[in-house]
N, C-alpha and C. Protein backbone atom coordinates (compact mmCIF):
# COMPACT_ATOMS: atom_id res chain seq x y z
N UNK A 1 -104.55 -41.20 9.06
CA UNK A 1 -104.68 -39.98 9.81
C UNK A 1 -105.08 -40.33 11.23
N UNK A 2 -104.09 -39.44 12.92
CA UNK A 2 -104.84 -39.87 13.47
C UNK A 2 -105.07 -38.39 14.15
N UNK A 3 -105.40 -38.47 15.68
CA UNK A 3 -105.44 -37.10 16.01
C UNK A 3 -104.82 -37.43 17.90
N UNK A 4 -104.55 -36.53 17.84
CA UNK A 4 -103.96 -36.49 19.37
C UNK A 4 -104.08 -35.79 20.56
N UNK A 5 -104.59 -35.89 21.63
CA UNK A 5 -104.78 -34.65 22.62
C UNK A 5 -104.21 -35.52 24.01
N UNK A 6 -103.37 -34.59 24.02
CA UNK A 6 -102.31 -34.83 25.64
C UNK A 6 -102.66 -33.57 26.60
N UNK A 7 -102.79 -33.83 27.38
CA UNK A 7 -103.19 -33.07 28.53
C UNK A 7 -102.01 -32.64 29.33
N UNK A 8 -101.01 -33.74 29.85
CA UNK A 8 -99.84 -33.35 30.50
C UNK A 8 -98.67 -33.53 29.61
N UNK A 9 -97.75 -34.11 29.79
CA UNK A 9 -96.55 -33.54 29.44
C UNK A 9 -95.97 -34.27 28.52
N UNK A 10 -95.41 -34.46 27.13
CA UNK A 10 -95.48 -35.39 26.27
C UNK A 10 -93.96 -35.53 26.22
N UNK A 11 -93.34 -37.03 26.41
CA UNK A 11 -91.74 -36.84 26.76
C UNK A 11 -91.23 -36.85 25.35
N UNK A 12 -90.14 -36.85 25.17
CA UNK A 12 -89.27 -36.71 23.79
C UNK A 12 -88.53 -37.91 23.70
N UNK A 13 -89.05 -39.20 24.28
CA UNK A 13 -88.41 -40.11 23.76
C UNK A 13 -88.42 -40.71 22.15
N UNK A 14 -89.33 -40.09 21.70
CA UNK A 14 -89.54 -40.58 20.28
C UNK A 14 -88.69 -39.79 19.28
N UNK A 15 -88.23 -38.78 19.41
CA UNK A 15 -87.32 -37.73 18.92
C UNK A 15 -86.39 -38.52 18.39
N UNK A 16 -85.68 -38.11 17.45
CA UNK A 16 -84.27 -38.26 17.02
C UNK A 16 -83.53 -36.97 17.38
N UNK A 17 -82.54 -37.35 17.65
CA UNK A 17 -81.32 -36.52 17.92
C UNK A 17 -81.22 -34.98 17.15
N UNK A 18 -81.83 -35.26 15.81
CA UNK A 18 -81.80 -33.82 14.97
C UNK A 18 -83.05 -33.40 15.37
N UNK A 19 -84.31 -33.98 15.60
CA UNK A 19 -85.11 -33.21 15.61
C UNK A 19 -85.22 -32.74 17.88
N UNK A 20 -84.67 -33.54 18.47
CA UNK A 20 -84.13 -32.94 19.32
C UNK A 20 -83.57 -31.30 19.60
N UNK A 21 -82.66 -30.99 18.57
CA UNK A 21 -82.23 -30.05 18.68
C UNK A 21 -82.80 -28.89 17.88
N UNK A 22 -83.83 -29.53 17.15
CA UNK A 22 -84.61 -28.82 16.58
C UNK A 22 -85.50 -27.76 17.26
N UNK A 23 -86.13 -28.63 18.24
CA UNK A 23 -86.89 -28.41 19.26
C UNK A 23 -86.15 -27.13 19.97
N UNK A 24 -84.87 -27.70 20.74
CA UNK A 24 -84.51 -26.76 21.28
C UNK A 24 -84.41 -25.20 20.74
N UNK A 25 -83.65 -25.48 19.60
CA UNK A 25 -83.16 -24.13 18.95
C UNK A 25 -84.11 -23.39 18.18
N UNK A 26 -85.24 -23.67 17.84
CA UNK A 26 -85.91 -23.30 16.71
C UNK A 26 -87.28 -22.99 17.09
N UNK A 27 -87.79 -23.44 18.07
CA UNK A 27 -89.17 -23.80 18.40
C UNK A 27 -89.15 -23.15 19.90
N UNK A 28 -90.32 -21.53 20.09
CA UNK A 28 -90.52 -21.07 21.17
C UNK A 28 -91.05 -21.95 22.33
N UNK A 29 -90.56 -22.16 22.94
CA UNK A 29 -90.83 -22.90 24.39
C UNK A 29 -92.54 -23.20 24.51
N UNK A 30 -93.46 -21.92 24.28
CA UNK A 30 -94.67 -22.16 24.79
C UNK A 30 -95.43 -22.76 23.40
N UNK A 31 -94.27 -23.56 22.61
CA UNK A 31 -95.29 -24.34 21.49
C UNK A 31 -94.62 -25.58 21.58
N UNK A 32 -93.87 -25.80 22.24
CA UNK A 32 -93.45 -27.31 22.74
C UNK A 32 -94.38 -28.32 22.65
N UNK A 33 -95.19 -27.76 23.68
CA UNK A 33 -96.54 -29.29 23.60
C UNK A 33 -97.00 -29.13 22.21
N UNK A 34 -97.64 -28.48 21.58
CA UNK A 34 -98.17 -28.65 20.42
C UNK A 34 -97.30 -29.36 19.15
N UNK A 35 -95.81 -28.73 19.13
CA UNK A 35 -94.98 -29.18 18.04
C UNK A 35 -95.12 -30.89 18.63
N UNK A 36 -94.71 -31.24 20.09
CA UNK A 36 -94.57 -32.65 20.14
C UNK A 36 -95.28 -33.52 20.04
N UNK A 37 -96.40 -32.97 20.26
CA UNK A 37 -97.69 -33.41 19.66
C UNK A 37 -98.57 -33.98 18.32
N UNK A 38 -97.64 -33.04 17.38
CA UNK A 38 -97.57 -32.93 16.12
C UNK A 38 -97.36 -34.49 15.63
N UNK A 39 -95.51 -34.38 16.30
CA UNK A 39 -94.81 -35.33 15.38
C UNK A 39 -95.16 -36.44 16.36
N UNK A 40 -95.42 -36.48 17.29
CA UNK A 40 -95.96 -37.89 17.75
C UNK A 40 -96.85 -38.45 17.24
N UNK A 41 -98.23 -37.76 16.74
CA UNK A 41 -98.78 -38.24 16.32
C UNK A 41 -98.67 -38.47 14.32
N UNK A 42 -97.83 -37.93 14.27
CA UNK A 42 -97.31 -38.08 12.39
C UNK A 42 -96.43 -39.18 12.86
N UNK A 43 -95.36 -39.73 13.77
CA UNK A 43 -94.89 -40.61 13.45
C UNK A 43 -96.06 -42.35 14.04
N UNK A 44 -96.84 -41.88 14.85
CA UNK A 44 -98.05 -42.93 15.05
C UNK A 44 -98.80 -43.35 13.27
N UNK A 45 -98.82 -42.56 13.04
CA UNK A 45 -99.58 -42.74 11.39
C UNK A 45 -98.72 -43.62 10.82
N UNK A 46 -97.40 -43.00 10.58
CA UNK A 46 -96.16 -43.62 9.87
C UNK A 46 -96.53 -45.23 10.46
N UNK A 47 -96.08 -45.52 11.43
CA UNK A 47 -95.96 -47.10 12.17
C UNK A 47 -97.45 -47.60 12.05
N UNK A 48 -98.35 -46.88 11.78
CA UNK A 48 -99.47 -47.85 10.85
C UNK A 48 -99.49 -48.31 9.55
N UNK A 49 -98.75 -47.20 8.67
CA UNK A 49 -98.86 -47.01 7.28
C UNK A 49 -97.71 -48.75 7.09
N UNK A 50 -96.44 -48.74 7.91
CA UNK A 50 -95.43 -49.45 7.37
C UNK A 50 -95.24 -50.68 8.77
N UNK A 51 -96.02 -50.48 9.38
CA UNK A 51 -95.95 -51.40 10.85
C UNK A 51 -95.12 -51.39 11.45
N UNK A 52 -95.00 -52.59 12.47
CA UNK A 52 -94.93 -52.09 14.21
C UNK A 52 -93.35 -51.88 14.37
N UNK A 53 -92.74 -52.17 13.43
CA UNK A 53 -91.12 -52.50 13.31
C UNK A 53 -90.39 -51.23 12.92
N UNK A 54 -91.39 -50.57 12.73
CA UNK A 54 -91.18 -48.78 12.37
C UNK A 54 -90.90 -47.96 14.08
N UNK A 55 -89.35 -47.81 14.30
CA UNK A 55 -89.17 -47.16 15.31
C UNK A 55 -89.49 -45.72 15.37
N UNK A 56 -89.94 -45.11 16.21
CA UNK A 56 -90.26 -43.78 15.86
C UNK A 56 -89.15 -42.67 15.87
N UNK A 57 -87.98 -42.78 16.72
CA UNK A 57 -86.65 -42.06 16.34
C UNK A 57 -85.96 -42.14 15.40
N UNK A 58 -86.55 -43.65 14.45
CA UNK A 58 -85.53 -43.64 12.72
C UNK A 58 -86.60 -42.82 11.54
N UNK A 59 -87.85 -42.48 12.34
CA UNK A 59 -88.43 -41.21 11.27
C UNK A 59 -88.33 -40.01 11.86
N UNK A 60 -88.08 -39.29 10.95
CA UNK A 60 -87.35 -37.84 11.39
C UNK A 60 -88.73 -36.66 10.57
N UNK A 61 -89.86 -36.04 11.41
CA UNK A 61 -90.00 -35.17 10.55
C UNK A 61 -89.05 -33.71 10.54
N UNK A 62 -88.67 -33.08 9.52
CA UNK A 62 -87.93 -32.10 9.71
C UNK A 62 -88.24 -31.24 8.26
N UNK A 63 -88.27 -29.85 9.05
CA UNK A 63 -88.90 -28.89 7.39
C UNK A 63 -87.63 -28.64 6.48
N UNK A 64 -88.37 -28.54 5.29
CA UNK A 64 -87.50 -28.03 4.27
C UNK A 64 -87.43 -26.77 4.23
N UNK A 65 -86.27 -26.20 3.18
CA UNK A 65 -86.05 -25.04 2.83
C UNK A 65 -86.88 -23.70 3.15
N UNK A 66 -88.24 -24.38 3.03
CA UNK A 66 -89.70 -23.34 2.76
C UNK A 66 -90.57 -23.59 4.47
N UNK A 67 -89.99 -24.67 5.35
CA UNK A 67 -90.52 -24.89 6.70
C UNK A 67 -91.27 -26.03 6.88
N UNK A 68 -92.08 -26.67 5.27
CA UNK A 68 -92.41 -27.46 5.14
C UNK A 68 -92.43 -28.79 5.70
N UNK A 69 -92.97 -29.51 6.52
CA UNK A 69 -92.70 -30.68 7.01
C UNK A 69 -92.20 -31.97 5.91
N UNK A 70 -91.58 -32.95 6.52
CA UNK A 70 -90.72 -33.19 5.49
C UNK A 70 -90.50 -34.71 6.15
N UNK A 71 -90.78 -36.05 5.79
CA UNK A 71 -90.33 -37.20 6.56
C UNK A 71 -89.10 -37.56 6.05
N UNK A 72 -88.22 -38.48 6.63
CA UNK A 72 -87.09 -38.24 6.66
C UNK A 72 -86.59 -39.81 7.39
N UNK A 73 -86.43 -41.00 6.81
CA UNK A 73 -86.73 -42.33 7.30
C UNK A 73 -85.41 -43.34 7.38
N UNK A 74 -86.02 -44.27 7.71
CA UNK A 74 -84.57 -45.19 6.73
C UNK A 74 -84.85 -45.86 5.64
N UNK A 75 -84.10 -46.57 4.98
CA UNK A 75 -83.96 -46.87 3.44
C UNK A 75 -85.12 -48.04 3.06
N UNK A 76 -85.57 -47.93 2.58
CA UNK A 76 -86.79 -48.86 2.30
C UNK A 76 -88.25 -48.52 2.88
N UNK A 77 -88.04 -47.15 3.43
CA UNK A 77 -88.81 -46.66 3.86
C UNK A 77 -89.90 -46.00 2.51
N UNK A 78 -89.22 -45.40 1.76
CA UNK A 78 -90.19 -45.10 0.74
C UNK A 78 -90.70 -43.28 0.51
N UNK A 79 -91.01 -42.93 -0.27
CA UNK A 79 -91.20 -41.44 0.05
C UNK A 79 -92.78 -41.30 0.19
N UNK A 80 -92.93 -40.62 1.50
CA UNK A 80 -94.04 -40.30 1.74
C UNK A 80 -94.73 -38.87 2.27
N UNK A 81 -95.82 -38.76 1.83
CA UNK A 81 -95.94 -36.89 2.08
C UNK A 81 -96.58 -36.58 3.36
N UNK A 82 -95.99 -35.74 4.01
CA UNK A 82 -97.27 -35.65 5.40
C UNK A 82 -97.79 -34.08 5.39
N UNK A 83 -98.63 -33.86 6.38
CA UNK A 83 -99.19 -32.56 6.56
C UNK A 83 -99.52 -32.76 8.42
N UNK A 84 -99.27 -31.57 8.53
CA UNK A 84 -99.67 -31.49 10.63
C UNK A 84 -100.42 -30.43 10.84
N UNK A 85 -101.45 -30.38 11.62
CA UNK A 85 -102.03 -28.81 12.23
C UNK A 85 -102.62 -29.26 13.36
N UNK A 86 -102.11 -28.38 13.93
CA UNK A 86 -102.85 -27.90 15.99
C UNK A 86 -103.80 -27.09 16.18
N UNK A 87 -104.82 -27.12 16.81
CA UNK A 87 -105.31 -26.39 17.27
C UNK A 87 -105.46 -26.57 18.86
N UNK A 88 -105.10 -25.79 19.68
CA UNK A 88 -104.54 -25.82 20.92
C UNK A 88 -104.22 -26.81 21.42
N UNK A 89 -105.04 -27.88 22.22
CA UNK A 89 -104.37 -29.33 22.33
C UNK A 89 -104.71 -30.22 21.44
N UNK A 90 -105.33 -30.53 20.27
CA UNK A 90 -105.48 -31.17 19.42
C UNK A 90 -104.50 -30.99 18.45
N UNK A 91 -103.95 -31.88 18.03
CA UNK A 91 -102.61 -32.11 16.79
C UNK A 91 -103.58 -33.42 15.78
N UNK A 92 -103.17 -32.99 14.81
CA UNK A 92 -103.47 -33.22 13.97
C UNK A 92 -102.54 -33.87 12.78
N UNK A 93 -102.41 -35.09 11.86
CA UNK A 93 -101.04 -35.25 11.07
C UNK A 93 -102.08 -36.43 10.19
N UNK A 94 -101.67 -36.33 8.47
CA UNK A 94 -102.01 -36.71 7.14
C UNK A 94 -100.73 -36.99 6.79
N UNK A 95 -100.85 -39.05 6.23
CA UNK A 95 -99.31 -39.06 5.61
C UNK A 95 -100.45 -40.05 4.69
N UNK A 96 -99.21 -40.29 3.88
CA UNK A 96 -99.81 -40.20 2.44
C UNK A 96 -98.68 -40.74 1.44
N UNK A 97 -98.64 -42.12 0.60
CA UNK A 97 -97.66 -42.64 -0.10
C UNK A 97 -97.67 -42.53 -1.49
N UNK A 98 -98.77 -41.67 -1.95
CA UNK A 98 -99.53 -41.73 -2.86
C UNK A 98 -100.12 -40.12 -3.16
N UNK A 99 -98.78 -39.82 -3.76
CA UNK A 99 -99.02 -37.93 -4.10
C UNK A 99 -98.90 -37.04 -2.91
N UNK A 100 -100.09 -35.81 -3.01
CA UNK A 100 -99.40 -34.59 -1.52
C UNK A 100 -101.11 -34.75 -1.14
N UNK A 101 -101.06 -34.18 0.52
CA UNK A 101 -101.61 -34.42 1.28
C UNK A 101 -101.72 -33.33 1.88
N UNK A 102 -102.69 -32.35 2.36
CA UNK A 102 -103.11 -31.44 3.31
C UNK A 102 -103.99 -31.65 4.66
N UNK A 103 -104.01 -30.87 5.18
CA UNK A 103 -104.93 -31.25 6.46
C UNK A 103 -104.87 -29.84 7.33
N UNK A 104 -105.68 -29.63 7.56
CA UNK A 104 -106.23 -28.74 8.97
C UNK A 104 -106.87 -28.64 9.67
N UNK A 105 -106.39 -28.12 10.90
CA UNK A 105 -107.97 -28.45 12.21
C UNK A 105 -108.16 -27.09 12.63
N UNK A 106 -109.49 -26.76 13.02
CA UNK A 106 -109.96 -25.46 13.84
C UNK A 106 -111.55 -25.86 14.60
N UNK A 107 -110.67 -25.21 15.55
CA UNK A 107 -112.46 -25.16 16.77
C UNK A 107 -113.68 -24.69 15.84
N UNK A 108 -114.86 -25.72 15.85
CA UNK A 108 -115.72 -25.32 15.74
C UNK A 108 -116.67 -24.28 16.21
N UNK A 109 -116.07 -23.05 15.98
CA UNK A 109 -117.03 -21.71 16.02
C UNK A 109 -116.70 -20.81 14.90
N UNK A 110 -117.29 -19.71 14.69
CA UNK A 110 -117.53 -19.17 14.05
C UNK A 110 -116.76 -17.75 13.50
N UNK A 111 -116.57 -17.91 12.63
CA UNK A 111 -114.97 -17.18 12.13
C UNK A 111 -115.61 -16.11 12.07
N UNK A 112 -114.50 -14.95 12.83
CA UNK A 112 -115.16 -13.65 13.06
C UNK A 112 -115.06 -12.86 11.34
N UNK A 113 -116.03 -12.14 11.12
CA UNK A 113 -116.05 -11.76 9.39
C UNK A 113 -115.23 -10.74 9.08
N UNK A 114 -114.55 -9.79 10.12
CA UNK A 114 -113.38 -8.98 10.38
C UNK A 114 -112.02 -9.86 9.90
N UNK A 115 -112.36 -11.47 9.66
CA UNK A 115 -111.25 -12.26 9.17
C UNK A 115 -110.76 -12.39 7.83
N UNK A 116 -112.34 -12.69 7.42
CA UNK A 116 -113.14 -13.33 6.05
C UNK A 116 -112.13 -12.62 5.03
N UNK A 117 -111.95 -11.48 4.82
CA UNK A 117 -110.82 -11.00 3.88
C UNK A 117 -109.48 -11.77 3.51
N UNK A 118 -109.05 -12.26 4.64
CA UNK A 118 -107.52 -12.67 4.32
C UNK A 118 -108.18 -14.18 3.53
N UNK A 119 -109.14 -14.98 3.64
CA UNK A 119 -108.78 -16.00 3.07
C UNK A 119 -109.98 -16.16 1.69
N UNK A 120 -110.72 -15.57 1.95
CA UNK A 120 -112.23 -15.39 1.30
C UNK A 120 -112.16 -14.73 0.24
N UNK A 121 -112.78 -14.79 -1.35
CA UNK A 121 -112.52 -14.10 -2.50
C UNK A 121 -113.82 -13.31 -2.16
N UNK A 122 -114.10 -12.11 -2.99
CA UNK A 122 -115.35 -11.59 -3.02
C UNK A 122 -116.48 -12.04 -3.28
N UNK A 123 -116.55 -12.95 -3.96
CA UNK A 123 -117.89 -14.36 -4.45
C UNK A 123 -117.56 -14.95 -2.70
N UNK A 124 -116.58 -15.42 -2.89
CA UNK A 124 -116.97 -15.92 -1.26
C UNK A 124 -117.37 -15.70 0.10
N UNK A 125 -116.98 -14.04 0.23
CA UNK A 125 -117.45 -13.41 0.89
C UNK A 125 -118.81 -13.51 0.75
N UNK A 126 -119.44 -13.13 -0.28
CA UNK A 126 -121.10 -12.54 -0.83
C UNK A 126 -121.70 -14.22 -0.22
N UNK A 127 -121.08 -15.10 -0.84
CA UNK A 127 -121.80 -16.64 -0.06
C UNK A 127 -121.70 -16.63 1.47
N UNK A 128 -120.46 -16.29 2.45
CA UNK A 128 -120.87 -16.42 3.64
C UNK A 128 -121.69 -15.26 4.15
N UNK A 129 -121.87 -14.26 3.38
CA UNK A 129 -122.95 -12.98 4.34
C UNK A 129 -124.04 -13.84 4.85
N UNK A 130 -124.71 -15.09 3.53
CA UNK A 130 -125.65 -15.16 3.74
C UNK A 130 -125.98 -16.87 4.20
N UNK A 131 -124.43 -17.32 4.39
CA UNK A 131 -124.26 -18.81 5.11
C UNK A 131 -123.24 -18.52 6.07
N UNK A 132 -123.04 -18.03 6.88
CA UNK A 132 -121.75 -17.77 7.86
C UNK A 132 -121.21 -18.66 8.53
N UNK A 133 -121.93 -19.94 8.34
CA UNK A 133 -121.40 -21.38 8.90
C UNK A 133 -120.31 -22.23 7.67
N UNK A 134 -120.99 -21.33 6.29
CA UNK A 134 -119.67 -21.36 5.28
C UNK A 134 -118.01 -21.32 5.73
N UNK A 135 -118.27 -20.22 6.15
CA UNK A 135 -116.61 -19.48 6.42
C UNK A 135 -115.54 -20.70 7.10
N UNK A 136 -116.34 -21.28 8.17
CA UNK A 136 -115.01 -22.41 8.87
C UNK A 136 -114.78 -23.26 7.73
N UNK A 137 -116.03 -23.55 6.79
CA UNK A 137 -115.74 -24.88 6.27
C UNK A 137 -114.58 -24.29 5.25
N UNK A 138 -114.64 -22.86 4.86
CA UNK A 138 -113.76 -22.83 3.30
C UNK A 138 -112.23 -22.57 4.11
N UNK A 139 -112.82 -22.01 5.83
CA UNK A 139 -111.07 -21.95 6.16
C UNK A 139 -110.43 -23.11 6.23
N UNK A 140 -111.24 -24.12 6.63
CA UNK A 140 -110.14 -24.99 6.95
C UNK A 140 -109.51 -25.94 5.50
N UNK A 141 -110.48 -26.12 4.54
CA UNK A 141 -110.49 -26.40 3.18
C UNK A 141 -109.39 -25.94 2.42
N UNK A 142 -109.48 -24.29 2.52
CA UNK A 142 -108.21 -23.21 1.65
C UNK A 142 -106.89 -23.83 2.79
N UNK A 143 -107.07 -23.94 3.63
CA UNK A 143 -105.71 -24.25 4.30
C UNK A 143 -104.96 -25.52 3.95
N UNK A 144 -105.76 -26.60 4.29
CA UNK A 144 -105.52 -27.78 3.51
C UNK A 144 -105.10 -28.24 2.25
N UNK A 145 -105.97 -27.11 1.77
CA UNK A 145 -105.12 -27.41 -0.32
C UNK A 145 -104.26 -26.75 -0.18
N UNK A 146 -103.72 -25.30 0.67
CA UNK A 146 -102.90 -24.35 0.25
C UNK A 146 -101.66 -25.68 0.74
N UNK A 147 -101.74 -26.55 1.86
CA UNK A 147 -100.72 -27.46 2.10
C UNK A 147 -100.41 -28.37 1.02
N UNK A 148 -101.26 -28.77 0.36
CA UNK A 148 -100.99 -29.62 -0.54
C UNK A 148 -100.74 -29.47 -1.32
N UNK A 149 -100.60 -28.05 -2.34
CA UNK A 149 -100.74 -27.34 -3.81
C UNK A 149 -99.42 -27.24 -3.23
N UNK A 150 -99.23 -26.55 -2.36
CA UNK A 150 -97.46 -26.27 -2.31
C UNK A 150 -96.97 -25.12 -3.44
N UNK A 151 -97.91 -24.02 -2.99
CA UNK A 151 -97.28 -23.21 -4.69
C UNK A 151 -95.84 -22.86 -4.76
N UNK A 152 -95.13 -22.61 -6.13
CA UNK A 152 -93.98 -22.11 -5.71
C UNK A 152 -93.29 -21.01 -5.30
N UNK A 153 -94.50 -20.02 -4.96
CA UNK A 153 -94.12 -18.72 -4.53
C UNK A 153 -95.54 -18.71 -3.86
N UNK A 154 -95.92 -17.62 -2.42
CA UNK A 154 -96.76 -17.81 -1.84
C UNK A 154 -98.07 -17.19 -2.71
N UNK A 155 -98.72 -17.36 -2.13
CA UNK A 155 -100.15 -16.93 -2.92
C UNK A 155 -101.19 -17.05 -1.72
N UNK A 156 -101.98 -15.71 -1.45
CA UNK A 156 -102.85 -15.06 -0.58
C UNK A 156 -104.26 -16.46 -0.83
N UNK A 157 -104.78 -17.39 0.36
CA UNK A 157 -105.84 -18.11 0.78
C UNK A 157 -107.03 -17.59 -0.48
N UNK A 158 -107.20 -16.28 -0.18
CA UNK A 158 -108.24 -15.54 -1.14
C UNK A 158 -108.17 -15.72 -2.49
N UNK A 159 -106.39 -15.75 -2.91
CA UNK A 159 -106.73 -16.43 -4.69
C UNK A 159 -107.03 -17.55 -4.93
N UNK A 160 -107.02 -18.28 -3.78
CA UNK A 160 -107.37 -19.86 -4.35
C UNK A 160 -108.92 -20.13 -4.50
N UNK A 161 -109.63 -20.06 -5.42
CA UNK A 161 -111.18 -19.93 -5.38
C UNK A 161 -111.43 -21.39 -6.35
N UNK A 162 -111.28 -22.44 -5.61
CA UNK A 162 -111.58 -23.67 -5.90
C UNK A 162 -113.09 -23.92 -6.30
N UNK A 163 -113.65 -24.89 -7.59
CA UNK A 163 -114.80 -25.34 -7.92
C UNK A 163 -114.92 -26.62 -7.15
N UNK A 164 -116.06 -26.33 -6.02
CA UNK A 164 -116.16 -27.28 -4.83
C UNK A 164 -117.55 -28.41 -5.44
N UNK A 165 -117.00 -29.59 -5.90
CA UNK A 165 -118.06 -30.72 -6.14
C UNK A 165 -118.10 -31.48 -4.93
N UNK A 166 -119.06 -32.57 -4.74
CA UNK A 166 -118.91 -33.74 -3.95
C UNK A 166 -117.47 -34.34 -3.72
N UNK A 167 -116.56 -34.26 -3.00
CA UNK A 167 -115.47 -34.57 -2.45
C UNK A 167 -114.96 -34.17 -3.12
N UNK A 168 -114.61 -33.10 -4.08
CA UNK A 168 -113.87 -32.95 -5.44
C UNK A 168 -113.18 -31.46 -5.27
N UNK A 169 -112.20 -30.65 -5.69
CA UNK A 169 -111.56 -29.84 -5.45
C UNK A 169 -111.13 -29.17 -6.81
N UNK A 170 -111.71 -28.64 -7.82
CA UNK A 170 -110.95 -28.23 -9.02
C UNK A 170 -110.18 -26.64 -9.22
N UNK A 171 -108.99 -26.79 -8.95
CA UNK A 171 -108.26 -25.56 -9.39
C UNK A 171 -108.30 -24.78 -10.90
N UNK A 172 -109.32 -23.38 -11.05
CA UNK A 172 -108.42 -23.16 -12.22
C UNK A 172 -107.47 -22.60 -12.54
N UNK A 173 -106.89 -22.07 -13.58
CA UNK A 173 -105.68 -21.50 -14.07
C UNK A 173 -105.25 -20.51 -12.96
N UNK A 174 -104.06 -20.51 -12.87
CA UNK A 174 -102.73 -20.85 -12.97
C UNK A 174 -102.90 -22.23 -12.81
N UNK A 175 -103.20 -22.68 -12.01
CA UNK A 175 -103.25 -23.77 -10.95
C UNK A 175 -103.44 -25.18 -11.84
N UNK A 176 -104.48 -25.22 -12.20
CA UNK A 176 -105.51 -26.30 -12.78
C UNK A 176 -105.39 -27.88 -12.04
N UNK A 177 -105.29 -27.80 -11.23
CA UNK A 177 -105.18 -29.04 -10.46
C UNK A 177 -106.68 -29.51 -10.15
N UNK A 178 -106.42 -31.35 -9.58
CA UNK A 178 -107.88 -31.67 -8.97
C UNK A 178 -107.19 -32.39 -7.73
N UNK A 179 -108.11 -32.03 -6.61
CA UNK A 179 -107.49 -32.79 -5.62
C UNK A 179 -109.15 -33.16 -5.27
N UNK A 180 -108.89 -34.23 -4.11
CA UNK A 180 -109.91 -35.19 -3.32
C UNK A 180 -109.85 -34.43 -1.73
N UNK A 181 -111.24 -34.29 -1.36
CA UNK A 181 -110.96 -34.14 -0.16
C UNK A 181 -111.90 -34.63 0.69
N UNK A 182 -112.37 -34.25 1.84
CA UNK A 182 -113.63 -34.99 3.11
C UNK A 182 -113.29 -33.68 4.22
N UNK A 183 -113.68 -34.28 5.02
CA UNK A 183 -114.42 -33.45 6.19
C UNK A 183 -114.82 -33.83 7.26
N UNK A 184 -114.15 -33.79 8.48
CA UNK A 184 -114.54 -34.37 9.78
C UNK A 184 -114.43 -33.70 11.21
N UNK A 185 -115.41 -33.89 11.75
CA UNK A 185 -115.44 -33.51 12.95
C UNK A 185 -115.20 -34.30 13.93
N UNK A 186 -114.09 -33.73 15.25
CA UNK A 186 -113.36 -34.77 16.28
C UNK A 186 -113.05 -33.78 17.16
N UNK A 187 -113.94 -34.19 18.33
CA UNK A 187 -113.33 -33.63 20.11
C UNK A 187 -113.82 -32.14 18.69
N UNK A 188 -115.34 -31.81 18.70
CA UNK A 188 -115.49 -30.06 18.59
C UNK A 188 -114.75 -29.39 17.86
N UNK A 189 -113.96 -29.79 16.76
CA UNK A 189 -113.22 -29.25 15.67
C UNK A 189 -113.44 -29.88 14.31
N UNK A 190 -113.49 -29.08 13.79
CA UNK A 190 -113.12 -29.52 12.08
C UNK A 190 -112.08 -29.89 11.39
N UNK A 191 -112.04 -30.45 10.53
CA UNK A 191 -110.81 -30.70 10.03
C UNK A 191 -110.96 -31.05 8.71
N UNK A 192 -110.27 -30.93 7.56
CA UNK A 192 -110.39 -31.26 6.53
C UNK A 192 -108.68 -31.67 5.83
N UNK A 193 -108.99 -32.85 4.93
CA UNK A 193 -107.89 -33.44 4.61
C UNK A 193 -108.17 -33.07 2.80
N UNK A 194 -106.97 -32.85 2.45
CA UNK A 194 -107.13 -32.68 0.93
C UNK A 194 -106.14 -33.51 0.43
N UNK A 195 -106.14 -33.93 -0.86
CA UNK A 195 -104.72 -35.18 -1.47
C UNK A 195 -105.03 -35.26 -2.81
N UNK A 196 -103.89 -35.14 -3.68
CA UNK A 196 -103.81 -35.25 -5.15
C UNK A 196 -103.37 -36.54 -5.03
């Protein structure tokens, strides 16, 4: 995992040709820096994960069907899972050779409670009335697994009401999954990485 903050203007030499046009056609102009940001720094991860001989135009991230980010390599490359999130100039990217991988970043302040509904169950709510420094940690957490669970039809932040141990993540039913996760703070944001 690394993290990235560009200030001026990030060129597209690292692009491939499809995701070139990706850019163009698909992606509103005033999220340019952030998308390039993204995959610059997901394909920096990549050329650690497999070394220096890893060109960054022969990895392609590009979404699937569902928007999903999606690597996309050459042959011997191997299948590997990634996850990306921005928060304004910070980009953010989790790759991973070894199962699925989530990740999210958000400024460290304080999630307005006019929010708390869309991602928060009612037990969770009742815990941040009375910890409100709760709320960032379960947003950025529910976001991260919701990347990694990958359900097959969407499902509202708020149903996911995970049994939170020491680095531990237990889904129950429907779900019943266990994922691993941590928690870090970089450049005044949070971030949390989740991985089955």
């Amino acid at each position: 995992m690394l993290e990235e903050r560009l200030d001026g203007p990030l060129l597209k030499y690292f692009l491939s040709p499809r995701e070139r046009v990706l850019l163009e056609e698909t992606v509103l102009p005033q999220r340019h820096p952030e998308w390039l940001r993204g995959r610059h720094v997901c394909k920096q991860v990549v050329r650690e994960l497999l070394g220096p001989e890893c060109v960054a135009r022969r990895v392609e991230v590009l979404p699937d069907p569902q928007g999903v980010p999606r690597l996309h390599g050459p042959e011997g490359m191997g299948p590997l899972d990634v996850s990306l999130s921005h928060a304004r100039v910070l980009s953010v990217a989790a790759v991973t050779a070894h199962g699925r991988v989530g990740v999210d970043v958000e400024p460290v302040a304080p999630v307005e409670e006019r929010l708390w509904h869309f991602f928060l169950s009612p037990g969770e709510r009742a815990r941040c009335e009375r910890e409100p420094a709760l709320a960032l940690r379960l947003w950025v957490l529910k976001e991260a697994l919701y990347k990694a669970l990958r359900p097959p039809r969407p499902v509202p932040l708020r149903a996911l009401v995970p049994e939170i141990e020491e680095g531990v993540l237990r889904l129950p039913p429907p779900f019943e999954r266990e994922f691993a996760f941590t928690f870090h703070v970089m450049r005044h944001h949070l971030l949390a990485v989740v991985r089955s």
